[in-house]
PDB file of N, CA and C in Angstrom:
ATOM      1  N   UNK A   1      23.801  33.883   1.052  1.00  0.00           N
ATOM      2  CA  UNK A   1      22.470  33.853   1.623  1.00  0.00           C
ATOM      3  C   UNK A   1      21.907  32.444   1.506  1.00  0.00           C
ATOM      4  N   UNK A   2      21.378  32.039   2.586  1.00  0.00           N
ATOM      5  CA  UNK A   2      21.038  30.548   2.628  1.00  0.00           C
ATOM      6  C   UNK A   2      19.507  30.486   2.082  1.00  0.00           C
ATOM      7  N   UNK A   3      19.006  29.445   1.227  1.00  0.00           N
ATOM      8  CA  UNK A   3      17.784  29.223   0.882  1.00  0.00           C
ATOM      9  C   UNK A   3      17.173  28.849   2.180  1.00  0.00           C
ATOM     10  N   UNK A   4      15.333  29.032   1.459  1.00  0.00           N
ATOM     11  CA  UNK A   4      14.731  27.892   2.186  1.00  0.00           C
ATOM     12  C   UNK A   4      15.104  26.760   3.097  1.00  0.00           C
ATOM     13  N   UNK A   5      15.437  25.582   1.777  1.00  0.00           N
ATOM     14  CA  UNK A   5      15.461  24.325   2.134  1.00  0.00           C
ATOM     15  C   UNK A   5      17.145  24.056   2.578  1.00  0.00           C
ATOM     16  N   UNK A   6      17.882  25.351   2.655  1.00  0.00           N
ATOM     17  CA  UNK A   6      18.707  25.166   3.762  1.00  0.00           C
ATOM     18  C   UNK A   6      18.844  25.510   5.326  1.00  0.00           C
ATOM     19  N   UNK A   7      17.631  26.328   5.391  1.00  0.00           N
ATOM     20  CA  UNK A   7      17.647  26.714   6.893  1.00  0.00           C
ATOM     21  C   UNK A   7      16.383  25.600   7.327  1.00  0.00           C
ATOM     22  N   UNK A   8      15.739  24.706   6.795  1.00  0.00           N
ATOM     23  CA  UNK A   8      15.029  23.723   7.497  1.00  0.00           C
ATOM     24  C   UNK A   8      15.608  22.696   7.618  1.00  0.00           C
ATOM     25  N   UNK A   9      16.880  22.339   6.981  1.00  0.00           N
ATOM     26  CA  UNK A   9      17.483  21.351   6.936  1.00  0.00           C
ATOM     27  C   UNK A   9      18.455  21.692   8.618  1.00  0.00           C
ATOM     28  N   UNK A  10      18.980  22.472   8.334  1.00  0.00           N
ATOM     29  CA  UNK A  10      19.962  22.909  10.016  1.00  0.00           C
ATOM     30  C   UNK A  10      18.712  23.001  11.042  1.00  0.00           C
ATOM     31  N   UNK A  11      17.332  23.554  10.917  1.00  0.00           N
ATOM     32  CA  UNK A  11      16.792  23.591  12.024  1.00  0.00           C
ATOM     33  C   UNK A  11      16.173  22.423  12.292  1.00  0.00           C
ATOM     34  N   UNK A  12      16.062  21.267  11.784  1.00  0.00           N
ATOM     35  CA  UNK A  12      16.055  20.061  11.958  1.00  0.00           C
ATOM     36  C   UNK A  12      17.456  19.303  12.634  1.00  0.00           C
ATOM     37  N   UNK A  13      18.317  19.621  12.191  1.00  0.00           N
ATOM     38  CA  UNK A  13      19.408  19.144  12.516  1.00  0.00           C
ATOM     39  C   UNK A  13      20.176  17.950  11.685  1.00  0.00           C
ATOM     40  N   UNK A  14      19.744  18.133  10.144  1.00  0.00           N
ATOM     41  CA  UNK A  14      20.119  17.138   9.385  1.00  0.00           C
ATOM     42  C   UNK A  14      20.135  17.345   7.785  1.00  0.00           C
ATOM     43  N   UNK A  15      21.087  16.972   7.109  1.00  0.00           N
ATOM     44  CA  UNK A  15      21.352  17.496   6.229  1.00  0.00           C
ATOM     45  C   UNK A  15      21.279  16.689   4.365  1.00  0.00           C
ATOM     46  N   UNK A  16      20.472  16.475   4.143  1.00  0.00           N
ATOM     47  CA  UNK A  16      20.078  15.615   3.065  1.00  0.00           C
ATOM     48  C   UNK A  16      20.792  15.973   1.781  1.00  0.00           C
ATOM     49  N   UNK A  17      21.613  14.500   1.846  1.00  0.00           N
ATOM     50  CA  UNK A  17      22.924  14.840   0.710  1.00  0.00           C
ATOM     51  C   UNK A  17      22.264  13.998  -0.369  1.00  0.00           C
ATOM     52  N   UNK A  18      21.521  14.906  -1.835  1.00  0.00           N
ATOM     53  CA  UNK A  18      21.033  14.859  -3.298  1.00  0.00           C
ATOM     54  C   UNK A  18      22.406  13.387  -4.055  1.00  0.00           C
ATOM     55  N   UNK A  19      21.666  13.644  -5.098  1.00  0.00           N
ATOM     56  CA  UNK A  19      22.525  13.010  -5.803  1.00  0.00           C
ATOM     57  C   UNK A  19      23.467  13.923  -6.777  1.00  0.00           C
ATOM     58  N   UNK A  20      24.511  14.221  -7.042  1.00  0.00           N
ATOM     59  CA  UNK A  20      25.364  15.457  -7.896  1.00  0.00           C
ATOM     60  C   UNK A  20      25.063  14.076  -9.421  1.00  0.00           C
ATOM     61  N   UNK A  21      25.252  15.245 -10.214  1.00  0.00           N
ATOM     62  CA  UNK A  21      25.358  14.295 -11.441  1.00  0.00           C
ATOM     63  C   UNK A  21      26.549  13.267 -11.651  1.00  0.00           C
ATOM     64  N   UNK A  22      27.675  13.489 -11.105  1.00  0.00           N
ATOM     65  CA  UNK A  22      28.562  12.167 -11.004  1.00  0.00           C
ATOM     66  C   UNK A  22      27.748  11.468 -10.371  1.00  0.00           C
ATOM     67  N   UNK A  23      27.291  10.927  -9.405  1.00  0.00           N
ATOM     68  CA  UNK A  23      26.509   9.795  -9.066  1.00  0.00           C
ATOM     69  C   UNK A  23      25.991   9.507  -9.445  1.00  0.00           C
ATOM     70  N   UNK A  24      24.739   9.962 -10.337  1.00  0.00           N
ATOM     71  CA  UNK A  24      23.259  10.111 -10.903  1.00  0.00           C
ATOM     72  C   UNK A  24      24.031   8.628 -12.464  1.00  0.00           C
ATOM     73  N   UNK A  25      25.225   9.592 -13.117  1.00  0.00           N
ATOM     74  CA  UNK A  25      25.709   9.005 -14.164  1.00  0.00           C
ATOM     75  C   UNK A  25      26.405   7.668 -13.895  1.00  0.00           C
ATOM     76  N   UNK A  26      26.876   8.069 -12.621  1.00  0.00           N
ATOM     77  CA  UNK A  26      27.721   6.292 -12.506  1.00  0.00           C
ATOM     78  C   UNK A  26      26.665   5.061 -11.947  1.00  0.00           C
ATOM     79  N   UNK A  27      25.329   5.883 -11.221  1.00  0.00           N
ATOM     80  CA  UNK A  27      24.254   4.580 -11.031  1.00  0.00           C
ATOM     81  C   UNK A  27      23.694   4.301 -12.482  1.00  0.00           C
ATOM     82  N   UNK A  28      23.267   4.995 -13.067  1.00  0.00           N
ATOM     83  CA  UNK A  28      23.665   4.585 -14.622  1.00  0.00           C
ATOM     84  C   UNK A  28      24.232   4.024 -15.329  1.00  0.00           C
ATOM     85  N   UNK A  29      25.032   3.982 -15.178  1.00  0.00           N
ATOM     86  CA  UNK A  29      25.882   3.365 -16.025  1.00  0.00           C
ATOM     87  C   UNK A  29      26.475   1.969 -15.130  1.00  0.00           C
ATOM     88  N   UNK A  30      25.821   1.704 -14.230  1.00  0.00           N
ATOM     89  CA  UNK A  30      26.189   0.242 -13.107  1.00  0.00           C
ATOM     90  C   UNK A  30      25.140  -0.355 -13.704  1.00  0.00           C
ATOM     91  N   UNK A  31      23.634   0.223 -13.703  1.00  0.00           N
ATOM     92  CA  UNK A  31      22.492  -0.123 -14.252  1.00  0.00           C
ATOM     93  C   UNK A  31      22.244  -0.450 -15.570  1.00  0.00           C
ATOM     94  N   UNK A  32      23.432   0.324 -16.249  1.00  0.00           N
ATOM     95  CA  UNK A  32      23.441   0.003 -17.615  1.00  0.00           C
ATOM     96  C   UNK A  32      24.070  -1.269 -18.007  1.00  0.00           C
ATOM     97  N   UNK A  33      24.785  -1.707 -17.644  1.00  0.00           N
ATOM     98  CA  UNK A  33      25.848  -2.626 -17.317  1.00  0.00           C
ATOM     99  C   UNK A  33      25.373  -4.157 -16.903  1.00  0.00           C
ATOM    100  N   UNK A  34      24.424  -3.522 -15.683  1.00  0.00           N
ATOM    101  CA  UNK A  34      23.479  -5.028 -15.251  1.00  0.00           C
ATOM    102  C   UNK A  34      22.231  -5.506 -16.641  1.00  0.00           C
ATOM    103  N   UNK A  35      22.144  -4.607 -17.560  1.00  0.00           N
ATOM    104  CA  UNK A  35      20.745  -4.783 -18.032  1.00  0.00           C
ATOM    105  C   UNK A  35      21.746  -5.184 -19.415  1.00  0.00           C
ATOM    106  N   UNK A  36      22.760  -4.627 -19.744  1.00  0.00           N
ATOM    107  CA  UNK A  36      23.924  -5.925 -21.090  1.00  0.00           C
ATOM    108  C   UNK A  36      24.147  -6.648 -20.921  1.00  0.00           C
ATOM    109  N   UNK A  37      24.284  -7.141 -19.409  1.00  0.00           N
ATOM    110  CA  UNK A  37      24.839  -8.333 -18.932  1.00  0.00           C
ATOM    111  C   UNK A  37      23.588  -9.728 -19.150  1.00  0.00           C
ATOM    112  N   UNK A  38      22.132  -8.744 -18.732  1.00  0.00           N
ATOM    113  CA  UNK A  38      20.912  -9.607 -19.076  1.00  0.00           C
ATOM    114  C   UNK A  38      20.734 -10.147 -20.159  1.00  0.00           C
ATOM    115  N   UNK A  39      20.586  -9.083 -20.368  1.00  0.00           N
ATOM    116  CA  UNK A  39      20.339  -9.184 -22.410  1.00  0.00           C
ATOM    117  C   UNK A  39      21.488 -10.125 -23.263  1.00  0.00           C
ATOM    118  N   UNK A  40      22.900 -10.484 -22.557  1.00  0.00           N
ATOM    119  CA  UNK A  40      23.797 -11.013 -22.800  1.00  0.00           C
ATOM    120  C   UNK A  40      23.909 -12.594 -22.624  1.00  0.00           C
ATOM    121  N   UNK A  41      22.851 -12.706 -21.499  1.00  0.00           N
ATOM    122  CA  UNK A  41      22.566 -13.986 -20.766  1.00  0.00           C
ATOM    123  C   UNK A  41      21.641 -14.563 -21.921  1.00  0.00           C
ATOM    124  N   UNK A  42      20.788 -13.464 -21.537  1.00  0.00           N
ATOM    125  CA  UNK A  42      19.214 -14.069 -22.175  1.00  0.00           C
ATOM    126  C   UNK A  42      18.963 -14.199 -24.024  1.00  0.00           C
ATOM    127  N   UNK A  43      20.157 -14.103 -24.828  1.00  0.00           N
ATOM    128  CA  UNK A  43      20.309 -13.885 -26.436  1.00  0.00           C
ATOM    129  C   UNK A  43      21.124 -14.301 -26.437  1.00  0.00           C
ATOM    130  N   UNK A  44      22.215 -14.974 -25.835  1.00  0.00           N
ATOM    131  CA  UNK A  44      23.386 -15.249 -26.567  1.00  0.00           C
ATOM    132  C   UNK A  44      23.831 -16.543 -25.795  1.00  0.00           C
ATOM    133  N   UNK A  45      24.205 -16.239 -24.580  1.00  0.00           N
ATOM    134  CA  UNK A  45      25.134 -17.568 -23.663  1.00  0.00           C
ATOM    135  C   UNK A  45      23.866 -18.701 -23.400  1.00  0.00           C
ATOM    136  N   UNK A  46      22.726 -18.515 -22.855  1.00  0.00           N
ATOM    137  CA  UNK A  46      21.236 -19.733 -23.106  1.00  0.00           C
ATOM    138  C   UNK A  46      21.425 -20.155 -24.430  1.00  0.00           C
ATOM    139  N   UNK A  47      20.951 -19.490 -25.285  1.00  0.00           N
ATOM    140  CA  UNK A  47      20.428 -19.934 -26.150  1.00  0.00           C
ATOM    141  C   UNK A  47      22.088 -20.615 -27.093  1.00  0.00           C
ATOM    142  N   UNK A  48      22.742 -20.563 -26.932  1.00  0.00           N
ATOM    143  CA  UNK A  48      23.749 -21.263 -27.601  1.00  0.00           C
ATOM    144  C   UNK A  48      24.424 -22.187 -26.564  1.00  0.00           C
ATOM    145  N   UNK A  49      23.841 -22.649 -25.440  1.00  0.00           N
ATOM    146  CA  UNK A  49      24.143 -23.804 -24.744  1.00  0.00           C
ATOM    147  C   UNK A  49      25.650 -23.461 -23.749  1.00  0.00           C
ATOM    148  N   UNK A  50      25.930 -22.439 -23.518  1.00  0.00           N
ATOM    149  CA  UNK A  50      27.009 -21.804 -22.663  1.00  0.00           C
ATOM    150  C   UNK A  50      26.496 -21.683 -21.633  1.00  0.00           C
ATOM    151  N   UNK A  51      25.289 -22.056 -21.026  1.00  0.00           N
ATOM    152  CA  UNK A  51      24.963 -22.322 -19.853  1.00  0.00           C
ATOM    153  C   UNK A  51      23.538 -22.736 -19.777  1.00  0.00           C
ATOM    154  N   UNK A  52      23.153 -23.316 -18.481  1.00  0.00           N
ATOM    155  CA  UNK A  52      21.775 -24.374 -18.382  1.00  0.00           C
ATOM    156  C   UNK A  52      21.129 -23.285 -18.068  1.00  0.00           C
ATOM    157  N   UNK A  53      19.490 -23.603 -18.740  1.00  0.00           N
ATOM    158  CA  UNK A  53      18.849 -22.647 -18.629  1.00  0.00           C
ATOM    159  C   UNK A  53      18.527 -22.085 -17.398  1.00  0.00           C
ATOM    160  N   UNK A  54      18.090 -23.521 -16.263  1.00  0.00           N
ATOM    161  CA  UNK A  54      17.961 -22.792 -14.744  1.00  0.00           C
ATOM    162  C   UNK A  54      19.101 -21.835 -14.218  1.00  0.00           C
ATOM    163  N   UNK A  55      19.896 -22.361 -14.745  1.00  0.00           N
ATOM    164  CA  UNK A  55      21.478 -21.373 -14.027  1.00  0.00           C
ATOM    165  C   UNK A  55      21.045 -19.927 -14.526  1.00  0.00           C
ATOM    166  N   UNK A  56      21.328 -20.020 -15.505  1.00  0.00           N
ATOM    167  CA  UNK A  56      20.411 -18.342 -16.377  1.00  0.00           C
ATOM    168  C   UNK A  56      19.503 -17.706 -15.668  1.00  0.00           C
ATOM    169  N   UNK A  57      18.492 -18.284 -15.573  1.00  0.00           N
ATOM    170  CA  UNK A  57      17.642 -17.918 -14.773  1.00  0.00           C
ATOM    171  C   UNK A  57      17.806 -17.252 -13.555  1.00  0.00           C
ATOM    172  N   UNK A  58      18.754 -18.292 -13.162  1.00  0.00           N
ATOM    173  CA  UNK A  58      19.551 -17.746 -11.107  1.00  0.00           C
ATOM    174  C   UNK A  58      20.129 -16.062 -11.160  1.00  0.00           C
ATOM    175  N   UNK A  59      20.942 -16.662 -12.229  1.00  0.00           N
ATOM    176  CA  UNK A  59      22.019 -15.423 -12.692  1.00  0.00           C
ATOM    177  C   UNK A  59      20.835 -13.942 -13.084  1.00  0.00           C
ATOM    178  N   UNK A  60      19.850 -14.295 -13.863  1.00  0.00           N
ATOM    179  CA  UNK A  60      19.396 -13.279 -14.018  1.00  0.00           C
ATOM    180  C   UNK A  60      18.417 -12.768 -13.097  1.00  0.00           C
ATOM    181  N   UNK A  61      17.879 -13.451 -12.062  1.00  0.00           N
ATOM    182  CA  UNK A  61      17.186 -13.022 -11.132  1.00  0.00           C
ATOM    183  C   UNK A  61      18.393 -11.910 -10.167  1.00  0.00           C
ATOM    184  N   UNK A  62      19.441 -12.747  -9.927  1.00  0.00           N
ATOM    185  CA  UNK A  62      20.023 -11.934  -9.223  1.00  0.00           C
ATOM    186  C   UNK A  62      20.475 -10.670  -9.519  1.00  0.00           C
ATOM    187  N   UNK A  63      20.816 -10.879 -10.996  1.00  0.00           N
ATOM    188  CA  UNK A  63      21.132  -9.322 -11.568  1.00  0.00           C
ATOM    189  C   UNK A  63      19.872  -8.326 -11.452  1.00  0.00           C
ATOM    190  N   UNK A  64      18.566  -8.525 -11.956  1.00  0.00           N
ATOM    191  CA  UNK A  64      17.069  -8.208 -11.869  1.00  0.00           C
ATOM    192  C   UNK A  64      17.196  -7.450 -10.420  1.00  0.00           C
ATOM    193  N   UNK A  65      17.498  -7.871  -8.844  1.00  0.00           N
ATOM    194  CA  UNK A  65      17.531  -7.722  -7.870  1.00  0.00           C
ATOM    195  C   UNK A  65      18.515  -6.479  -7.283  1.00  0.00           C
ATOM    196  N   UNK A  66      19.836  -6.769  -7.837  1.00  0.00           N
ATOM    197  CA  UNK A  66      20.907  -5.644  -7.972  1.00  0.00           C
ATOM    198  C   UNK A  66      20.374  -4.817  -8.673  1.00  0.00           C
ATOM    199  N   UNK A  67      19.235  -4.410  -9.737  1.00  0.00           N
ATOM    200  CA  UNK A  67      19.125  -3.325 -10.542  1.00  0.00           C
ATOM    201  C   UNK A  67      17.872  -2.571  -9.488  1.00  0.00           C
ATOM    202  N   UNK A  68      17.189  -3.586  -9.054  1.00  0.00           N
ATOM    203  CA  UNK A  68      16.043  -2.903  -8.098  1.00  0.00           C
ATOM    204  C   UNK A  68      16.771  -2.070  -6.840  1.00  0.00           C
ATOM    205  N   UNK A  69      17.740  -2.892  -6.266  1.00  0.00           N
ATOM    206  CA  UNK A  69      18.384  -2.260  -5.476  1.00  0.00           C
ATOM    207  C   UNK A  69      19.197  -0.777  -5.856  1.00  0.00           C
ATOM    208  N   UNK A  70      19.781  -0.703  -6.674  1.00  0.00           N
ATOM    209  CA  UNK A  70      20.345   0.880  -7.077  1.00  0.00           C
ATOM    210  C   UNK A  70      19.327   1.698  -7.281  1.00  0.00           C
ATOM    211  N   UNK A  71      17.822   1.222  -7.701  1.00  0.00           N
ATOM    212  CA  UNK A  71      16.987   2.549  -8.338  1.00  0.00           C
ATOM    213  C   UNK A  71      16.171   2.580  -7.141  1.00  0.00           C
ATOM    214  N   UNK A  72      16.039   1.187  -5.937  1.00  0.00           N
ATOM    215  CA  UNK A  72      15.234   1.998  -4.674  1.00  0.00           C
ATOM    216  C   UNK A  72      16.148   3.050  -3.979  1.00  0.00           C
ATOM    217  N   UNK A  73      17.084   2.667  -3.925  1.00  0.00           N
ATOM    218  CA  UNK A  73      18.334   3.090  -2.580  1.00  0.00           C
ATOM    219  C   UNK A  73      18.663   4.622  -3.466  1.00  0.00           C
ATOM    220  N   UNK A  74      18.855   4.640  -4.915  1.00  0.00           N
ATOM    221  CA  UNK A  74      19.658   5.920  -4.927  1.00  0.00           C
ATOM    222  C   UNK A  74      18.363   6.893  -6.038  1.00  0.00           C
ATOM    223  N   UNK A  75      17.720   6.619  -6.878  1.00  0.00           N
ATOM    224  CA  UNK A  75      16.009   7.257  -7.438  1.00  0.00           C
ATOM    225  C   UNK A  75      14.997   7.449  -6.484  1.00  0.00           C
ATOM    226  N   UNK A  76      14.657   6.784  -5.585  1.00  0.00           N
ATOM    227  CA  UNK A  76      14.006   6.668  -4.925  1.00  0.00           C
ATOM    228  C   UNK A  76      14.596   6.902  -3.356  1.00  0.00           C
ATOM    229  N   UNK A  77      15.802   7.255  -3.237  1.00  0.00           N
ATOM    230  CA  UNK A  77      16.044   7.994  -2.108  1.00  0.00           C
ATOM    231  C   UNK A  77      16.212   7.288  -0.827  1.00  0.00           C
ATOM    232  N   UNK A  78      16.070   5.698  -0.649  1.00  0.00           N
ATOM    233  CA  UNK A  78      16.009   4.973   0.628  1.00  0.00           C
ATOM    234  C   UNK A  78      17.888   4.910   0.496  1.00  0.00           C
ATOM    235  N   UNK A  79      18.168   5.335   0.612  1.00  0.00           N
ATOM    236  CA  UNK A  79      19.752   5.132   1.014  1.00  0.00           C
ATOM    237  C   UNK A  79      19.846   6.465   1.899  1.00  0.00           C
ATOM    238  N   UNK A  80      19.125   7.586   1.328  1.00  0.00           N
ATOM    239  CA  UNK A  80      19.235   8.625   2.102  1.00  0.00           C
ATOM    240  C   UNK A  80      18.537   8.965   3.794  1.00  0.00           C
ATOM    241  N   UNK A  81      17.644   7.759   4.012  1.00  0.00           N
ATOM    242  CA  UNK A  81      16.725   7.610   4.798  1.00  0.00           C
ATOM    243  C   UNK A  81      17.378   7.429   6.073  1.00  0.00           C
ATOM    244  N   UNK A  82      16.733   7.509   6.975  1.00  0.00           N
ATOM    245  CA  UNK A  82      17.022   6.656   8.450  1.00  0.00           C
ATOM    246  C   UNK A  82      17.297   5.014   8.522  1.00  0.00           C
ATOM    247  N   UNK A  83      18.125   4.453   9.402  1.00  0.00           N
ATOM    248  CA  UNK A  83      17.675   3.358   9.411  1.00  0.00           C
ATOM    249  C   UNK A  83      16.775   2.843   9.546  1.00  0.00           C
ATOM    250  N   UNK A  84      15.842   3.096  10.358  1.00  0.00           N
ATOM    251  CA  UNK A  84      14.712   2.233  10.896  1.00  0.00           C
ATOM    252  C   UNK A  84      13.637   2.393   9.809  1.00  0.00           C
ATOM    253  N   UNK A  85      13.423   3.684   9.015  1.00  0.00           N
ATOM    254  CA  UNK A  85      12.478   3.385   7.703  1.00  0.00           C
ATOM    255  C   UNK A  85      13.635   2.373   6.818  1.00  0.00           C
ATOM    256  N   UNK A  86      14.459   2.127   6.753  1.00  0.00           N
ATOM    257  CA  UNK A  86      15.473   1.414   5.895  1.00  0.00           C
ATOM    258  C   UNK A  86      14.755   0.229   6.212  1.00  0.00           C
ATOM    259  N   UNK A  87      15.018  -0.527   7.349  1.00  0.00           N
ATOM    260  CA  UNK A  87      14.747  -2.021   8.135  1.00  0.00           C
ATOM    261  C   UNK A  87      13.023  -1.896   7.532  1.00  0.00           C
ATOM    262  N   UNK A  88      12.356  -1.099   8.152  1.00  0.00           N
ATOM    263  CA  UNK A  88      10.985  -1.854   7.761  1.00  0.00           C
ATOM    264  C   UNK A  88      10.583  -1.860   6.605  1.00  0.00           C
ATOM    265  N   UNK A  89      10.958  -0.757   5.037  1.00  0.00           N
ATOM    266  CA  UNK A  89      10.807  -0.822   3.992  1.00  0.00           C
ATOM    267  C   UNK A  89      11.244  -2.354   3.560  1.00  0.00           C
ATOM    268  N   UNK A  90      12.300  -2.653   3.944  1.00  0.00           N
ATOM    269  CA  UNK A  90      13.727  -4.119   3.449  1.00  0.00           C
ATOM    270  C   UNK A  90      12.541  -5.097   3.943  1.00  0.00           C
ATOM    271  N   UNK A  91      12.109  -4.822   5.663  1.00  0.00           N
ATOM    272  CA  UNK A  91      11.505  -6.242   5.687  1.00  0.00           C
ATOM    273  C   UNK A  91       9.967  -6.521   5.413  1.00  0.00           C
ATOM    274  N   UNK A  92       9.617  -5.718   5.231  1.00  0.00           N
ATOM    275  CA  UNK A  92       8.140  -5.682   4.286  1.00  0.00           C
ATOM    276  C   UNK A  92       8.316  -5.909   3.124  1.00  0.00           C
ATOM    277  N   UNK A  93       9.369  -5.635   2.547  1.00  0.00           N
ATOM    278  CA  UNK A  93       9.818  -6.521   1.171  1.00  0.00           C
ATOM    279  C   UNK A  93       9.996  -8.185   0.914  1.00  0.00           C
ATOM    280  N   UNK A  94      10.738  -8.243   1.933  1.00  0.00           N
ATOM    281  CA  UNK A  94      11.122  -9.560   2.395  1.00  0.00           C
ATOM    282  C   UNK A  94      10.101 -10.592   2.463  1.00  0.00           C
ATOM    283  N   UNK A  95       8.862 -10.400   3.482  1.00  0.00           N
ATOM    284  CA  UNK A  95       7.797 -10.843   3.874  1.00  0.00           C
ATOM    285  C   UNK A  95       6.827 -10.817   2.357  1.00  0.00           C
ATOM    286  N   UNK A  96       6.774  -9.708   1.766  1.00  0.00           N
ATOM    287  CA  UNK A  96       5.842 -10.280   0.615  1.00  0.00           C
ATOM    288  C   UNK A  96       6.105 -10.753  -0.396  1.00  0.00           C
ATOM    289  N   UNK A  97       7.730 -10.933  -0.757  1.00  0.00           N
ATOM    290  CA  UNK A  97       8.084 -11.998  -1.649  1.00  0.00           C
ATOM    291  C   UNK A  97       8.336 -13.254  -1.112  1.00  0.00           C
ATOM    292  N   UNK A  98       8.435 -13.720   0.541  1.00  0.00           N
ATOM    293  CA  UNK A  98       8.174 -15.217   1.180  1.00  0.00           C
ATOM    294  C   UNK A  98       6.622 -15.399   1.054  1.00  0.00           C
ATOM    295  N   UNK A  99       5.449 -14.246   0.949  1.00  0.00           N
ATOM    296  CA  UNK A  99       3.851 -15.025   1.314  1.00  0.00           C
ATOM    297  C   UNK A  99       3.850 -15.126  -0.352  1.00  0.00           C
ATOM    298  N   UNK A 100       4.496 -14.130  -1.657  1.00  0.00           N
ATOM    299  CA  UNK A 100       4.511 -14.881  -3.140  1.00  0.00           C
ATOM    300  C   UNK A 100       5.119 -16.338  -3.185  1.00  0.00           C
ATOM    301  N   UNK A 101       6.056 -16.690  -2.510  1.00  0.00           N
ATOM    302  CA  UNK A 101       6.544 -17.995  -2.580  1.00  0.00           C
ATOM    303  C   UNK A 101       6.052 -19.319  -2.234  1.00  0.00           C
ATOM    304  N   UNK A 102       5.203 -18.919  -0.897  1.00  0.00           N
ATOM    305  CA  UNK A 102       4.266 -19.616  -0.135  1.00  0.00           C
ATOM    306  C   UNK A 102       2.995 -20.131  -1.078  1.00  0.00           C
ATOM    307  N   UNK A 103       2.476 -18.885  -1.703  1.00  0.00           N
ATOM    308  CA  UNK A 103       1.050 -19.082  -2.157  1.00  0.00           C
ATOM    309  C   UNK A 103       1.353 -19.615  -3.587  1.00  0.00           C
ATOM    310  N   UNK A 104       2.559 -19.643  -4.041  1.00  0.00           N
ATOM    311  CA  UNK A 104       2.922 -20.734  -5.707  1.00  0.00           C
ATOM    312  C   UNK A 104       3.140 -21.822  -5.039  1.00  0.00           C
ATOM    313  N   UNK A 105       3.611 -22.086  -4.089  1.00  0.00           N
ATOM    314  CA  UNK A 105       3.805 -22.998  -3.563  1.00  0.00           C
ATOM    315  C   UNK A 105       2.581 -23.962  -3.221  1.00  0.00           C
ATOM    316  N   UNK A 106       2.194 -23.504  -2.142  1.00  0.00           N
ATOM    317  CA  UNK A 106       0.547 -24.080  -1.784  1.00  0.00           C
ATOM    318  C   UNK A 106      -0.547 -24.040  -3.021  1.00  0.00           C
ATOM    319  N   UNK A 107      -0.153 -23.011  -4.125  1.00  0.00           N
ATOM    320  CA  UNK A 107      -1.380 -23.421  -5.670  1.00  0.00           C
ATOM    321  C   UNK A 107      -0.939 -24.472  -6.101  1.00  0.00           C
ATOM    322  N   UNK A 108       0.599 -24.505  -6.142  1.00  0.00           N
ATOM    323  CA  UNK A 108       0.333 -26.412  -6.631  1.00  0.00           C
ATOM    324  C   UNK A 108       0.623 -27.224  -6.021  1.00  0.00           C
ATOM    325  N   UNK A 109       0.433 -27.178  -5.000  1.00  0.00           N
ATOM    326  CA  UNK A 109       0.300 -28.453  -3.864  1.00  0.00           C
ATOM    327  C   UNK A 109      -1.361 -28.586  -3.946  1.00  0.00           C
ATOM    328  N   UNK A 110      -2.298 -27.386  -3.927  1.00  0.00           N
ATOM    329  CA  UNK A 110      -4.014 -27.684  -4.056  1.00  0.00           C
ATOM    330  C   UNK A 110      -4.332 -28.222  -5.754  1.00  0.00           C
ATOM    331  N   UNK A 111      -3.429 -27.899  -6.749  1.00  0.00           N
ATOM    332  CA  UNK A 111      -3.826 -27.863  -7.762  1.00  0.00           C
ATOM    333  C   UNK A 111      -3.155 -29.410  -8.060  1.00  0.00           C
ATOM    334  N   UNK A 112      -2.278 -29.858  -7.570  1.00  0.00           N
ATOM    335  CA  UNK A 112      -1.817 -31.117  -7.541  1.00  0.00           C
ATOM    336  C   UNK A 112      -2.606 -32.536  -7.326  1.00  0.00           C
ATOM    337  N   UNK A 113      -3.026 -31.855  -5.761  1.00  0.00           N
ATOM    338  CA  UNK A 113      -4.205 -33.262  -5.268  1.00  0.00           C
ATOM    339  C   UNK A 113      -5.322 -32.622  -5.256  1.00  0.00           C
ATOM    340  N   UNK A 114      -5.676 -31.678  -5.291  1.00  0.00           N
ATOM    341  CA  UNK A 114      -7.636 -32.099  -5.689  1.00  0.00           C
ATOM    342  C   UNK A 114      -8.196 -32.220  -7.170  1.00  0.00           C
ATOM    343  N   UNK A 115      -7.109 -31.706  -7.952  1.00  0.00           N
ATOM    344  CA  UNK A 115      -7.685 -32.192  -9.220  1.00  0.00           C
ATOM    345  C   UNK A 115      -6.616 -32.982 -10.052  1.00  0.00           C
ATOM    346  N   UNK A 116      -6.090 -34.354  -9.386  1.00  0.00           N
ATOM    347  CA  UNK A 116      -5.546 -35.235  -9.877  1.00  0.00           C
ATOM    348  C   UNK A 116      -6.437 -36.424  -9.673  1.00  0.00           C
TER     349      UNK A 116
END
């Protein structure tokens, strides 16, 4: 006997595949993985001169970025989505971390010459 939320899913015509706990555990444990790797950067390889601090920095932004990405796309369900909510979620992202970049940018370019 089919539930509910299986006969709205066919009378829609589409079928929304959950996460089973193998997945649930292996984004976990990818996530777990990116956040030792941080903590690995940021306590041990910096601070004992195994790498320059800006590099660190790079490295850990990018890891920071890969961890956002697994918990929007697979917690938060945008992997399961359409494309086109995919594209405009991604580029409304996009756009307000270029107008954050812009406006550090332009504070110290104003904070530079009018009060130098």
């Amino acid at each position: 006997m089919a539930n509910q939320h299986d006969v709205h899913n066919e009378a829609h015509g589409h079928e929304h595949h959950g996460l089973d706990k193998k997945k649930i555990w292996s984004v976990f444990g990818i996530l777990l993985f990116l956040t030792v790797i941080e903590f690995i950067i940021a306590l041990w390889i910096i601070p004992k001169g195994y790498m320059s601090h800006s590099v660190g920095v790079y490295i850990y932004i990018i890891l920071t970025l890969m961890k956002a990405y697994y918990i929007v796309a697979y917690f938060m369900h945008l992997k399961y989505e359409k494309l086109g909510l995919q594209l405009v979620l991604s580029l409304s992202f996009i756009f307000i971390i270029y107008f954050i970049v812009l406006l550090l940018i332009e504070g110290d370019y104003l904070r530079d010459h009018m009060f130098s």
